[in-house]
PDB file of N, CA and C in Angstrom:
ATOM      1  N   UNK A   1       0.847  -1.182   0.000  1.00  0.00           N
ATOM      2  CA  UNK A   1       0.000   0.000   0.000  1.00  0.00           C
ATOM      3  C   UNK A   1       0.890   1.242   0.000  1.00  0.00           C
ATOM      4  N   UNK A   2       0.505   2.322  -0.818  1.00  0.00           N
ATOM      5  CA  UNK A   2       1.551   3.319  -0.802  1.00  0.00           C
ATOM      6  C   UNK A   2       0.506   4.526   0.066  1.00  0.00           C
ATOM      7  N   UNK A   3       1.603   4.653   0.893  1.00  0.00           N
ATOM      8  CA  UNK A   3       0.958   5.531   2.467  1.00  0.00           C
ATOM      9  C   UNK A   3       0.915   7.307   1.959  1.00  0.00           C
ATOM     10  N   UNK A   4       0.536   8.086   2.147  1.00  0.00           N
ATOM     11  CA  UNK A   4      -0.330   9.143   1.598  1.00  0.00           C
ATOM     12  C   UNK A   4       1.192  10.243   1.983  1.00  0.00           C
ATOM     13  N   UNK A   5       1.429  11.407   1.302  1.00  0.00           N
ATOM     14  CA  UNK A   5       2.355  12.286   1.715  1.00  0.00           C
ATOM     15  C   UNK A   5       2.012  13.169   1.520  1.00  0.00           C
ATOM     16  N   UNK A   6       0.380  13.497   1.569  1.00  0.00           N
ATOM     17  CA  UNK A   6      -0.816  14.727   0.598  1.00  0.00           C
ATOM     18  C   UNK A   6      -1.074  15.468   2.604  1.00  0.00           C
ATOM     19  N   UNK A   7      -0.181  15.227   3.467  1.00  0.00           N
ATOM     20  CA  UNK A   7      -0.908  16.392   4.641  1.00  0.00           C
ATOM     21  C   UNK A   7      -2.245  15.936   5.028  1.00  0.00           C
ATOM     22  N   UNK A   8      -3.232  16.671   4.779  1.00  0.00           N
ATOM     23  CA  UNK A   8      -4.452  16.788   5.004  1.00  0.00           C
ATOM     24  C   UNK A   8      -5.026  17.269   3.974  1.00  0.00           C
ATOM     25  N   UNK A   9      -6.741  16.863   3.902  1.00  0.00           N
ATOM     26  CA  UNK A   9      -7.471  18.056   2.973  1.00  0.00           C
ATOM     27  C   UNK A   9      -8.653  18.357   3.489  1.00  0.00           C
ATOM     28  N   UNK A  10      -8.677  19.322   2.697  1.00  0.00           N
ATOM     29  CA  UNK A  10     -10.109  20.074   3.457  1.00  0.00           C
ATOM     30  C   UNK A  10     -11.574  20.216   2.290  1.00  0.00           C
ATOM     31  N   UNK A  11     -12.673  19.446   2.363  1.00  0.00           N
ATOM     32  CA  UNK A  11     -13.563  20.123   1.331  1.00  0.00           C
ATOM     33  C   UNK A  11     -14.279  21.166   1.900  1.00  0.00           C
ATOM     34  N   UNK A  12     -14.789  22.715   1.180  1.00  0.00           N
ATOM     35  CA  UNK A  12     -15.512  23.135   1.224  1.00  0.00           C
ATOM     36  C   UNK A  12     -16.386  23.058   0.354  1.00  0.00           C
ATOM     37  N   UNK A  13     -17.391  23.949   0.852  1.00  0.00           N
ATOM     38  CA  UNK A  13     -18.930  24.040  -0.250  1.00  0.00           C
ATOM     39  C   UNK A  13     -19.422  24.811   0.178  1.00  0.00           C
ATOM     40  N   UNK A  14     -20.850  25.458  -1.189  1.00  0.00           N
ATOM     41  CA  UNK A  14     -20.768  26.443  -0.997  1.00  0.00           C
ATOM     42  C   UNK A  14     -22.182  26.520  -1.954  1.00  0.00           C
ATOM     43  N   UNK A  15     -23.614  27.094  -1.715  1.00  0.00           N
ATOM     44  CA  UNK A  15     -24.192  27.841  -2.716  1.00  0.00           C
ATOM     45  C   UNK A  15     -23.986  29.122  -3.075  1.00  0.00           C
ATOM     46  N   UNK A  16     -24.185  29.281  -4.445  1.00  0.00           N
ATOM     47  CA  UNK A  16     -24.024  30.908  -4.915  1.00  0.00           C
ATOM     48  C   UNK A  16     -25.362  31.490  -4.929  1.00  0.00           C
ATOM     49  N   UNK A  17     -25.374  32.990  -5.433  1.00  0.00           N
ATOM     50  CA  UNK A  17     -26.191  33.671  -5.567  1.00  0.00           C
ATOM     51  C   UNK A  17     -26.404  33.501  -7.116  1.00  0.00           C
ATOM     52  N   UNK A  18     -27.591  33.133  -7.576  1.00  0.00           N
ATOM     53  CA  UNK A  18     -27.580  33.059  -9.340  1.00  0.00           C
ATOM     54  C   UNK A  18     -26.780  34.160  -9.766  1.00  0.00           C
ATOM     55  N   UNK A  19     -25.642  33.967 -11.229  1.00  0.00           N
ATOM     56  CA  UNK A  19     -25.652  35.343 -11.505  1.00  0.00           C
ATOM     57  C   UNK A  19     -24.114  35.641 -11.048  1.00  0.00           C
ATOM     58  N   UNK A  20     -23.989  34.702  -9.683  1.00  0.00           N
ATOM     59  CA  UNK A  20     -22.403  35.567  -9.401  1.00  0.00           C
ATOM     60  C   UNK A  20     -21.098  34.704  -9.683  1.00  0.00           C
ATOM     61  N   UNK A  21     -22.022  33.443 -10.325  1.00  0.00           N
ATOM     62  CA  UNK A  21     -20.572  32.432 -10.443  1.00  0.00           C
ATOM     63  C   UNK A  21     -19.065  32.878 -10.821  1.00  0.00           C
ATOM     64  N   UNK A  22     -19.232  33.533 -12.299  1.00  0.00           N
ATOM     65  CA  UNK A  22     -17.688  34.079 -12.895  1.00  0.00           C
ATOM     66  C   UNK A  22     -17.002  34.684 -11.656  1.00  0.00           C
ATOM     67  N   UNK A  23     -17.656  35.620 -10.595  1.00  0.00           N
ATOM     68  CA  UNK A  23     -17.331  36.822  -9.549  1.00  0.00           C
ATOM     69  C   UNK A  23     -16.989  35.765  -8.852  1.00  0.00           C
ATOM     70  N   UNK A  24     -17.426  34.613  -8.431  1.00  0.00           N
ATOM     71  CA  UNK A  24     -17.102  33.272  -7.299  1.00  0.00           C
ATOM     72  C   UNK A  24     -15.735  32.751  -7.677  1.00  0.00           C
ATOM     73  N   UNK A  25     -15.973  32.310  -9.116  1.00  0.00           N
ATOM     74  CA  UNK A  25     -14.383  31.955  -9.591  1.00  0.00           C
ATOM     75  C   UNK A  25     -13.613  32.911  -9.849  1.00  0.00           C
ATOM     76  N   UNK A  26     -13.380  33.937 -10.045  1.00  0.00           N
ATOM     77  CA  UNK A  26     -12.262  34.995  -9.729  1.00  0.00           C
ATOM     78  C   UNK A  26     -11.946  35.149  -8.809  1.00  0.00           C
ATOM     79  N   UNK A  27     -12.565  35.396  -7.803  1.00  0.00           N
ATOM     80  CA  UNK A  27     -12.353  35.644  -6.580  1.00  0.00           C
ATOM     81  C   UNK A  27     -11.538  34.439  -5.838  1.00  0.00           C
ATOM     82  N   UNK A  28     -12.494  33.459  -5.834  1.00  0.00           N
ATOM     83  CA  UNK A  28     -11.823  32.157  -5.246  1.00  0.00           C
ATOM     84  C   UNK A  28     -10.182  31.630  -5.461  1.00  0.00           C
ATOM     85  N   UNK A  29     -10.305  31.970  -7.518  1.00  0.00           N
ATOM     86  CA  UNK A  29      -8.803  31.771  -7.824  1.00  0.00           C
ATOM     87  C   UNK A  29      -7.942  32.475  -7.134  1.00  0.00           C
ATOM     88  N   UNK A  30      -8.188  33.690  -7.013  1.00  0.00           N
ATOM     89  CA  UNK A  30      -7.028  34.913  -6.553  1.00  0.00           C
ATOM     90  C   UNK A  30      -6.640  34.676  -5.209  1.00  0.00           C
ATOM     91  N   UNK A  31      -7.582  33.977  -3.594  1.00  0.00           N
ATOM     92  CA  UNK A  31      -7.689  33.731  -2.211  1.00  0.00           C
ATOM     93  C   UNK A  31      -7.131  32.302  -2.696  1.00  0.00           C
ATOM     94  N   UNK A  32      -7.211  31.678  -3.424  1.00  0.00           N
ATOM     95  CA  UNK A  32      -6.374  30.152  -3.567  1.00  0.00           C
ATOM     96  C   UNK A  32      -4.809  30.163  -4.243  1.00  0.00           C
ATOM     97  N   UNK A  33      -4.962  30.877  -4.985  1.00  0.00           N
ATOM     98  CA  UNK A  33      -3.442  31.577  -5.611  1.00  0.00           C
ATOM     99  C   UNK A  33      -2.685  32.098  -4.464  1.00  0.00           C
ATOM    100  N   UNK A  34      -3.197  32.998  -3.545  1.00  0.00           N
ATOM    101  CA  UNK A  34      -2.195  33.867  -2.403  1.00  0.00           C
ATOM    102  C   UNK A  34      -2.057  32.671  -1.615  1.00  0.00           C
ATOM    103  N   UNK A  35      -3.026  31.757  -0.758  1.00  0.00           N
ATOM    104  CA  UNK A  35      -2.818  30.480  -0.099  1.00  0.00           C
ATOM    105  C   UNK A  35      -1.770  29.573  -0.609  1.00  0.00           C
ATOM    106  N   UNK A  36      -1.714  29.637  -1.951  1.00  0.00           N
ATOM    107  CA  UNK A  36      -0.721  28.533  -2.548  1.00  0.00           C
ATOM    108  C   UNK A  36       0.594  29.009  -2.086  1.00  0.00           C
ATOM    109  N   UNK A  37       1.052  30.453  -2.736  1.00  0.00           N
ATOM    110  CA  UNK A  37       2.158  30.891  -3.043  1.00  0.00           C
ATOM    111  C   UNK A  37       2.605  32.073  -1.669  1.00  0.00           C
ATOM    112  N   UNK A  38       1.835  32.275  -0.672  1.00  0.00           N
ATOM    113  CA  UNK A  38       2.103  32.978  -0.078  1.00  0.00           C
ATOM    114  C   UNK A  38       2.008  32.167   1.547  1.00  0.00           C
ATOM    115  N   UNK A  39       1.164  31.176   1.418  1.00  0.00           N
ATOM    116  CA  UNK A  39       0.914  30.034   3.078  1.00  0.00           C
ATOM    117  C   UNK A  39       1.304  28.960   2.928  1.00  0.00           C
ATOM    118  N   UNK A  40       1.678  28.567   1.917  1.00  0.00           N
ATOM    119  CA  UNK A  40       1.816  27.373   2.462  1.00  0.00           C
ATOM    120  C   UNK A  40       0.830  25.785   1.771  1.00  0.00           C
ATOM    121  N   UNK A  41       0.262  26.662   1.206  1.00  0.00           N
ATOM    122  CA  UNK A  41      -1.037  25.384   0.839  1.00  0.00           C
ATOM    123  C   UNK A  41      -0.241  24.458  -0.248  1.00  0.00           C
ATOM    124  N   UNK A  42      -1.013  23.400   0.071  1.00  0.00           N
ATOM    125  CA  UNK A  42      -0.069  22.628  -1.488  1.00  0.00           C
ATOM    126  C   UNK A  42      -1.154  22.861  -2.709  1.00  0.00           C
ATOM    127  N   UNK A  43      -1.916  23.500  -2.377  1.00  0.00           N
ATOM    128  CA  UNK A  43      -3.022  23.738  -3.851  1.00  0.00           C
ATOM    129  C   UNK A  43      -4.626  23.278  -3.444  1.00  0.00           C
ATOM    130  N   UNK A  44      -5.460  23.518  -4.166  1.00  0.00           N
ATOM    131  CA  UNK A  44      -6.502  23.090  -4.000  1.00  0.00           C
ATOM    132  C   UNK A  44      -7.613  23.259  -5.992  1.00  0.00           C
ATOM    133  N   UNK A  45      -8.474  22.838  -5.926  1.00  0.00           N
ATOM    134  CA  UNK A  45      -9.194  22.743  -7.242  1.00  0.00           C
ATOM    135  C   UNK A  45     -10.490  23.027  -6.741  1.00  0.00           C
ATOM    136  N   UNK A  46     -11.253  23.610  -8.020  1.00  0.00           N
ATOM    137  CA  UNK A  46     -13.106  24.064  -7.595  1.00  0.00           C
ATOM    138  C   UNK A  46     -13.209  23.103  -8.285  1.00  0.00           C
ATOM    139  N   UNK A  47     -14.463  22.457  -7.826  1.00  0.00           N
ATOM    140  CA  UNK A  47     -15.656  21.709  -9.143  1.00  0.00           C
ATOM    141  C   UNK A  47     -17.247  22.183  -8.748  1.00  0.00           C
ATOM    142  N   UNK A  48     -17.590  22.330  -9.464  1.00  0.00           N
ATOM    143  CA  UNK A  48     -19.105  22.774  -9.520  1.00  0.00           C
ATOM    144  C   UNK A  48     -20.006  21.219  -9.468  1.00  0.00           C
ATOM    145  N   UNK A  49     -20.750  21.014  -8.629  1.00  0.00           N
ATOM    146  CA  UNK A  49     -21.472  19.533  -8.619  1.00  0.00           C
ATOM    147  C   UNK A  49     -23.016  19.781  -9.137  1.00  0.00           C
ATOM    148  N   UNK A  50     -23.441  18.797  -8.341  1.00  0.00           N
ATOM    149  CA  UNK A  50     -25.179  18.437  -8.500  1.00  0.00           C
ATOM    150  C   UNK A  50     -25.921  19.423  -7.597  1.00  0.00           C
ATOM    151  N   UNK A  51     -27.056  19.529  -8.205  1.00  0.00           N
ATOM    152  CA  UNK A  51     -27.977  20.260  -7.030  1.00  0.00           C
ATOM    153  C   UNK A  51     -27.392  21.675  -6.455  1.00  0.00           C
ATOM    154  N   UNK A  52     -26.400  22.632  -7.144  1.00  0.00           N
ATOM    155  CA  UNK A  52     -26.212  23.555  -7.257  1.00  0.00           C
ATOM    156  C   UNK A  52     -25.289  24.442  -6.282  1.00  0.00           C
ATOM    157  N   UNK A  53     -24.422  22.904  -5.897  1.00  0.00           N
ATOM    158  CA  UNK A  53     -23.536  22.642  -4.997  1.00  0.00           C
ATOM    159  C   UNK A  53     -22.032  23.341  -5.522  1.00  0.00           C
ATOM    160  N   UNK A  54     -21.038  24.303  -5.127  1.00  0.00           N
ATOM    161  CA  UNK A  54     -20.181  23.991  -5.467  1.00  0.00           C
ATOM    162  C   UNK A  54     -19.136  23.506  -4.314  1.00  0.00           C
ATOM    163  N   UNK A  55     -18.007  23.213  -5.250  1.00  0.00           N
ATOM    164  CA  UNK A  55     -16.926  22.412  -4.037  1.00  0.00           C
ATOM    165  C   UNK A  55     -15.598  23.190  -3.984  1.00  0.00           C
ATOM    166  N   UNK A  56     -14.850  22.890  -3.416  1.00  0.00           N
ATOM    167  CA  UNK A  56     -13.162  23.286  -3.429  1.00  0.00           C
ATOM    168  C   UNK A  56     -12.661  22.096  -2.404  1.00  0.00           C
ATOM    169  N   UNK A  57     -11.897  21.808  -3.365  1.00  0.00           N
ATOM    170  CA  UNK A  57     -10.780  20.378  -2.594  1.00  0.00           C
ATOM    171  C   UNK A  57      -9.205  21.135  -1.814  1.00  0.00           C
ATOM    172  N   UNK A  58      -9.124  21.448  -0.894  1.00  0.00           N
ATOM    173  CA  UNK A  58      -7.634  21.940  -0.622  1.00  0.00           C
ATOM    174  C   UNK A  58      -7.328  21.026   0.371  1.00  0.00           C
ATOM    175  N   UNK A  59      -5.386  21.254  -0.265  1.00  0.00           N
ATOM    176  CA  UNK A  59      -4.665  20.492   0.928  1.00  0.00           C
ATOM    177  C   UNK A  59      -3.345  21.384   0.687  1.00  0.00           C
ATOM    178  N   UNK A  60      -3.193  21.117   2.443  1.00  0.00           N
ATOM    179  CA  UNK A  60      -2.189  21.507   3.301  1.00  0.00           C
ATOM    180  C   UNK A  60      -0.780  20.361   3.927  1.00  0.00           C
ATOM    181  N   UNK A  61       0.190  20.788   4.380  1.00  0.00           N
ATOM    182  CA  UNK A  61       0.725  19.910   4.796  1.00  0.00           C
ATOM    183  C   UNK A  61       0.335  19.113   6.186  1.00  0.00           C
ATOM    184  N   UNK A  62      -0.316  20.321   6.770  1.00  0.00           N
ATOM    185  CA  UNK A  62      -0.838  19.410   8.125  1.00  0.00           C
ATOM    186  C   UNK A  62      -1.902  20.798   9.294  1.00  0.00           C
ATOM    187  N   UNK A  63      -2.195  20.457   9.898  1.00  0.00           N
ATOM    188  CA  UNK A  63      -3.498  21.246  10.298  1.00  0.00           C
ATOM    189  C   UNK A  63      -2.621  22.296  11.192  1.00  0.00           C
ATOM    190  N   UNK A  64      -1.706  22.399  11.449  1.00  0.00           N
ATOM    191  CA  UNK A  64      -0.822  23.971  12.040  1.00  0.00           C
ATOM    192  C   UNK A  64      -0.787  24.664  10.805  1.00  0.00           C
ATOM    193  N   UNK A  65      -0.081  24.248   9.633  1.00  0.00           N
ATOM    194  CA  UNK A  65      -0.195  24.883   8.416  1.00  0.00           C
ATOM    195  C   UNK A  65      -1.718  25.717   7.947  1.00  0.00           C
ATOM    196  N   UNK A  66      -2.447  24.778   7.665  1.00  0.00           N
ATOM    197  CA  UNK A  66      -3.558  25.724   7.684  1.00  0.00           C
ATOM    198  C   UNK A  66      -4.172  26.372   8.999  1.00  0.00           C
ATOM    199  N   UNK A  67      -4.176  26.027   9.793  1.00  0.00           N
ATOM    200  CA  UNK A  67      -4.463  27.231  11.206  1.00  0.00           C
ATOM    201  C   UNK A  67      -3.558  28.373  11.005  1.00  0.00           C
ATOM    202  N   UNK A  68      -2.924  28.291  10.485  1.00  0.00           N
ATOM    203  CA  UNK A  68      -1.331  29.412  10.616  1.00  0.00           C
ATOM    204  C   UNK A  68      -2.093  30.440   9.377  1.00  0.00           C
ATOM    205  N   UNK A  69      -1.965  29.707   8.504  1.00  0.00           N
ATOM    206  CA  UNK A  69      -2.538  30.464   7.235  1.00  0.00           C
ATOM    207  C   UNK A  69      -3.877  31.217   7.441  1.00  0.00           C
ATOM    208  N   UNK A  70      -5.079  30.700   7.976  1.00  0.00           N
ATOM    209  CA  UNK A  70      -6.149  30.984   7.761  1.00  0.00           C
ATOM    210  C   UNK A  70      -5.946  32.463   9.621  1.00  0.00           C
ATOM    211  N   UNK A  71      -5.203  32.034  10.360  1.00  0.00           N
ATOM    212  CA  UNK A  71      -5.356  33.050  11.188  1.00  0.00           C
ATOM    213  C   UNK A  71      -4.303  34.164  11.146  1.00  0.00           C
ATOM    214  N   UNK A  72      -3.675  34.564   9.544  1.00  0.00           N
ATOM    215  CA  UNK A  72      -2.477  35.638   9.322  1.00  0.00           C
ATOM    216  C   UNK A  72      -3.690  36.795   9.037  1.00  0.00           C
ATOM    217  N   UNK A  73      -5.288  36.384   9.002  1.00  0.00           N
ATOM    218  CA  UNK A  73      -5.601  37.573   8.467  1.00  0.00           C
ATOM    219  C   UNK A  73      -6.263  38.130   7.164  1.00  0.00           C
ATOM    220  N   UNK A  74      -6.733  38.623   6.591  1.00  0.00           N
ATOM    221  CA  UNK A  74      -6.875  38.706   5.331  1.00  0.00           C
ATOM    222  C   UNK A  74      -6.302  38.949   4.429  1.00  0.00           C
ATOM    223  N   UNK A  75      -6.136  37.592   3.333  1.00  0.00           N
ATOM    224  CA  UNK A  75      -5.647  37.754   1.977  1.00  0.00           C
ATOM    225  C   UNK A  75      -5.457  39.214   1.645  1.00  0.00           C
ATOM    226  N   UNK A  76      -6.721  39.220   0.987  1.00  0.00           N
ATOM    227  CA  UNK A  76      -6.954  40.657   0.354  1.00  0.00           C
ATOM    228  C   UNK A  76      -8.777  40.854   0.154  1.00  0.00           C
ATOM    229  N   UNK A  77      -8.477  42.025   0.755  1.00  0.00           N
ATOM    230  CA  UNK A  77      -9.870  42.348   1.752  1.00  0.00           C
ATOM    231  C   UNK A  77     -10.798  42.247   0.577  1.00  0.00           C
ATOM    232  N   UNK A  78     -10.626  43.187  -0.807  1.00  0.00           N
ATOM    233  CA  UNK A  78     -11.721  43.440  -2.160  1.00  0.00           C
ATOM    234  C   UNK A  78     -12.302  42.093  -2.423  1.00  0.00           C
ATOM    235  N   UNK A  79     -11.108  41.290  -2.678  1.00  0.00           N
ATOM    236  CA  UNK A  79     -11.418  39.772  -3.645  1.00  0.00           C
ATOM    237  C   UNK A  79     -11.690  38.653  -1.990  1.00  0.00           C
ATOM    238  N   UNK A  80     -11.743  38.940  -1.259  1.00  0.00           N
ATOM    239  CA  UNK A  80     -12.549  38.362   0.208  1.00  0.00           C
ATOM    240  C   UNK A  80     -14.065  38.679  -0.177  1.00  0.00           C
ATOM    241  N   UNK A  81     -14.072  39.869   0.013  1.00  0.00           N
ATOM    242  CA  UNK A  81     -15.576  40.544  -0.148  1.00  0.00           C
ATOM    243  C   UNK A  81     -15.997  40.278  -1.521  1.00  0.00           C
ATOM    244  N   UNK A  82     -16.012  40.220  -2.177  1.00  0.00           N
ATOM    245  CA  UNK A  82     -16.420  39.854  -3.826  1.00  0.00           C
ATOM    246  C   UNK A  82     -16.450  37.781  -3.487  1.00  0.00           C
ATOM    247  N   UNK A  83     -16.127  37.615  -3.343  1.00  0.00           N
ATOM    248  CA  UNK A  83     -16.016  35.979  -2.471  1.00  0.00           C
ATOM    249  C   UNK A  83     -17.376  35.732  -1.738  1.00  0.00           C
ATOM    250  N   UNK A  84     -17.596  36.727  -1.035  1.00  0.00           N
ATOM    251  CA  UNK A  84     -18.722  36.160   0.381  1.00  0.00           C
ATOM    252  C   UNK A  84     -19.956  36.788  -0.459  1.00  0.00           C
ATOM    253  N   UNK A  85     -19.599  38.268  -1.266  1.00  0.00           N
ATOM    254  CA  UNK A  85     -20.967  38.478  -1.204  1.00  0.00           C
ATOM    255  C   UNK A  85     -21.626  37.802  -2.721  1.00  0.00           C
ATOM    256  N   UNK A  86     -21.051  36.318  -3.030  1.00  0.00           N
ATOM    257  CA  UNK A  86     -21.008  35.851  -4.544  1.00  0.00           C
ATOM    258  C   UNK A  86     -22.095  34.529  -3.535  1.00  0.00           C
ATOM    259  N   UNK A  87     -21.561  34.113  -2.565  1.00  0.00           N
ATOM    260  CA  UNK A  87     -22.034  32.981  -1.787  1.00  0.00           C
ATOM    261  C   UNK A  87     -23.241  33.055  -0.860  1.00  0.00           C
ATOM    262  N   UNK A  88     -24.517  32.539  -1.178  1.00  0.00           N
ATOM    263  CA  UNK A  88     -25.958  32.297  -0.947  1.00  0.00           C
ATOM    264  C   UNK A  88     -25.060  31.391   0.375  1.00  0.00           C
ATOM    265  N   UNK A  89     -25.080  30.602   0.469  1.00  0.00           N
ATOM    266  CA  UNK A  89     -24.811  29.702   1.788  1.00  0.00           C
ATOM    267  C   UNK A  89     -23.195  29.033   1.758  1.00  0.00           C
ATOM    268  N   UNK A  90     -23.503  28.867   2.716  1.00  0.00           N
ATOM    269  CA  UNK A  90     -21.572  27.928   3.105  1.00  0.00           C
ATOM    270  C   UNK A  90     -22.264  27.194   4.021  1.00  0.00           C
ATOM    271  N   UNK A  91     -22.034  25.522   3.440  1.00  0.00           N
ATOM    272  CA  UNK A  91     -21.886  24.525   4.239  1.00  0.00           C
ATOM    273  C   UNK A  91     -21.004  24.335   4.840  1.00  0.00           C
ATOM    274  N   UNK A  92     -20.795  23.357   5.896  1.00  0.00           N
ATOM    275  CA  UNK A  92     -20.086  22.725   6.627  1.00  0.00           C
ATOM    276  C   UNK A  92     -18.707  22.359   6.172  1.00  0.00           C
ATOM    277  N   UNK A  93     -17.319  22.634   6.532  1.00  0.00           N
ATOM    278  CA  UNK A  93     -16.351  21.763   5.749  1.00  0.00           C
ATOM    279  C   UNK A  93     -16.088  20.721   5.960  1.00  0.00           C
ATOM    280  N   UNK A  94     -15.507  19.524   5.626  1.00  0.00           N
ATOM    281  CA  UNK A  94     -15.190  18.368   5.616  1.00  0.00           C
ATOM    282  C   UNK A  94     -13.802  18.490   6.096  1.00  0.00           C
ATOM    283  N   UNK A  95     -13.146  17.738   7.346  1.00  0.00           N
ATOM    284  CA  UNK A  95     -11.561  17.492   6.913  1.00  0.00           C
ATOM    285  C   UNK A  95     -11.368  16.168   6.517  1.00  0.00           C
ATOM    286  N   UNK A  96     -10.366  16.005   6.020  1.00  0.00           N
ATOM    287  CA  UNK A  96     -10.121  14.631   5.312  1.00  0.00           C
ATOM    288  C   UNK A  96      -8.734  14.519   6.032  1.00  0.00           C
ATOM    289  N   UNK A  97      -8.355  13.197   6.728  1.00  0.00           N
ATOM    290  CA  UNK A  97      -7.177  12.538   6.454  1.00  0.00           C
ATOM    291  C   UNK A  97      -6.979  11.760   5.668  1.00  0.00           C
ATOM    292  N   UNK A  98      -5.556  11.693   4.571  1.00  0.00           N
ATOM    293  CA  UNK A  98      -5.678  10.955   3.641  1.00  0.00           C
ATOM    294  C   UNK A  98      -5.235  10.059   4.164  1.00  0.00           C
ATOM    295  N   UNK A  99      -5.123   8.869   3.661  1.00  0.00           N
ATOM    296  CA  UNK A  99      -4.671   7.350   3.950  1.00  0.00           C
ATOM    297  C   UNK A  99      -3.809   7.465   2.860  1.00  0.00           C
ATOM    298  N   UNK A 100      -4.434   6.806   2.081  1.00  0.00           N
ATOM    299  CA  UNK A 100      -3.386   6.846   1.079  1.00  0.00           C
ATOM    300  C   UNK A 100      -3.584   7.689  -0.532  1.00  0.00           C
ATOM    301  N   UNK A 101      -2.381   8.296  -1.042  1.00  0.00           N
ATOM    302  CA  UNK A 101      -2.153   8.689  -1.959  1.00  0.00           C
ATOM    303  C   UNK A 101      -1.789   8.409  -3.665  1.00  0.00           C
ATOM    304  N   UNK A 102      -2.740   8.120  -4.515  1.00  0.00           N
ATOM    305  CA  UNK A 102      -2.556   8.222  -5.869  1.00  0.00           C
ATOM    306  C   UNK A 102      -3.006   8.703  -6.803  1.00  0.00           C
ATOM    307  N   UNK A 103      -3.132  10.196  -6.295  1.00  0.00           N
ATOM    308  CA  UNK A 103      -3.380  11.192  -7.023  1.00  0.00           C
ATOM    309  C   UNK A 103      -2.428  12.011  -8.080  1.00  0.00           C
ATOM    310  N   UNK A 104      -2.182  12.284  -9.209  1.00  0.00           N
ATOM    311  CA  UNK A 104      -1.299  12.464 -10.263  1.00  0.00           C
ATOM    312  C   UNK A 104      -1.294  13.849 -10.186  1.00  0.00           C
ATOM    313  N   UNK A 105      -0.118  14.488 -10.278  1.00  0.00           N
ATOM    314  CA  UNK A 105      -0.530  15.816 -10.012  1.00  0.00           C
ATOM    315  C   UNK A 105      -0.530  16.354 -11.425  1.00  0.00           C
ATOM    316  N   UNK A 106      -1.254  17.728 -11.169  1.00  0.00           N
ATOM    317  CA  UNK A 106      -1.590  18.281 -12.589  1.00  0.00           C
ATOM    318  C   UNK A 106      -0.320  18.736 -13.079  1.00  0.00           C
ATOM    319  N   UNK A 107      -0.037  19.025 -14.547  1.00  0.00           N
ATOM    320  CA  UNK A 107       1.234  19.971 -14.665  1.00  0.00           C
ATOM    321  C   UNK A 107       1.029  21.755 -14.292  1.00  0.00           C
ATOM    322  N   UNK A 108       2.108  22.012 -13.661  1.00  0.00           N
ATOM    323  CA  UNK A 108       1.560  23.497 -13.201  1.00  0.00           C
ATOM    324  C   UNK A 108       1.957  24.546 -14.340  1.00  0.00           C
ATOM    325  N   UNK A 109       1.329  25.352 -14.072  1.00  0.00           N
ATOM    326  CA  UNK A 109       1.079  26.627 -14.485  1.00  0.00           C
ATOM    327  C   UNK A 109       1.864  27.873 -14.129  1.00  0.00           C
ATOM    328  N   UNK A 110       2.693  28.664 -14.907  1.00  0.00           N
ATOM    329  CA  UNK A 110       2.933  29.830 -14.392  1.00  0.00           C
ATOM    330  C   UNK A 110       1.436  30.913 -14.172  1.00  0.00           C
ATOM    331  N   UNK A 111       1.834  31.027 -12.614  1.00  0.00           N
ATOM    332  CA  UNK A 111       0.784  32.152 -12.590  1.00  0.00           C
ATOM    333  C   UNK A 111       1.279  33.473 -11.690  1.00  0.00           C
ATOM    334  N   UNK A 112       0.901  34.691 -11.385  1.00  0.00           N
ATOM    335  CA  UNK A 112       1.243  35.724 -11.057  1.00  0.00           C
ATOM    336  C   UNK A 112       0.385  36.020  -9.630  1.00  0.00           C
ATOM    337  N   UNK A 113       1.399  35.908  -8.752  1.00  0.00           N
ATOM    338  CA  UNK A 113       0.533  36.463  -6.990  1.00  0.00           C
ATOM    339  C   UNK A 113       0.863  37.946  -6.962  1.00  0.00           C
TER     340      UNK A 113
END
């Protein structure tokens, strides 16, 4: 069995407000971009589901890492606020410990923080 070296992950979710999705994914990219390249995160991905659900998969190296990150404060206050006021409801998050790992990673991307 090959034993997991993925940290932790976290799902969130989330309904929108009809109308504000594009404003949800901008926003989201830009607060997941600074997390990546500025805390610590090892990355995370959106998917949009069923029943009008959306998701975000993130992982960290381990739950100080994200406590550390999430209590430095705000990213950036505009694209925070353009974030919350895009989101009708926020469910519950999920933490995940992984067990095990065979997930392929994507090829990355130059991108600009």
């Amino acid at each position: 069995m090959k034993e997991s070296t993925a940290g932790f992950a976290v799902i969130y979710r989330w309904r929108l407000h009809p109308g504000k999705e594009a404003q949800f994914i901008e926003a989201w990219t830009r607060i997941s971009e600074l997390y990546l390249h500025r805390h610590g995160s090892l990355g995370s991905r959106l998917h949009r589901g069923p029943e009008g659900i959306w998701y975000s998969y993130a992982q960290w190296p381990d739950r100080a890492a994200r406590e550390a990150a999430f209590s430095a404060g705000t990213l950036d206050r505009e694209t925070g606020e353009l974030m919350r006021s895009a989101i009708a409801e926020t469910l519950p998050e999920i933490v995940l410990e992984p067990v095990v790992d065979l997930m392929v990673p994507t090829r990355q991307t130059k991108t600009e923080s």
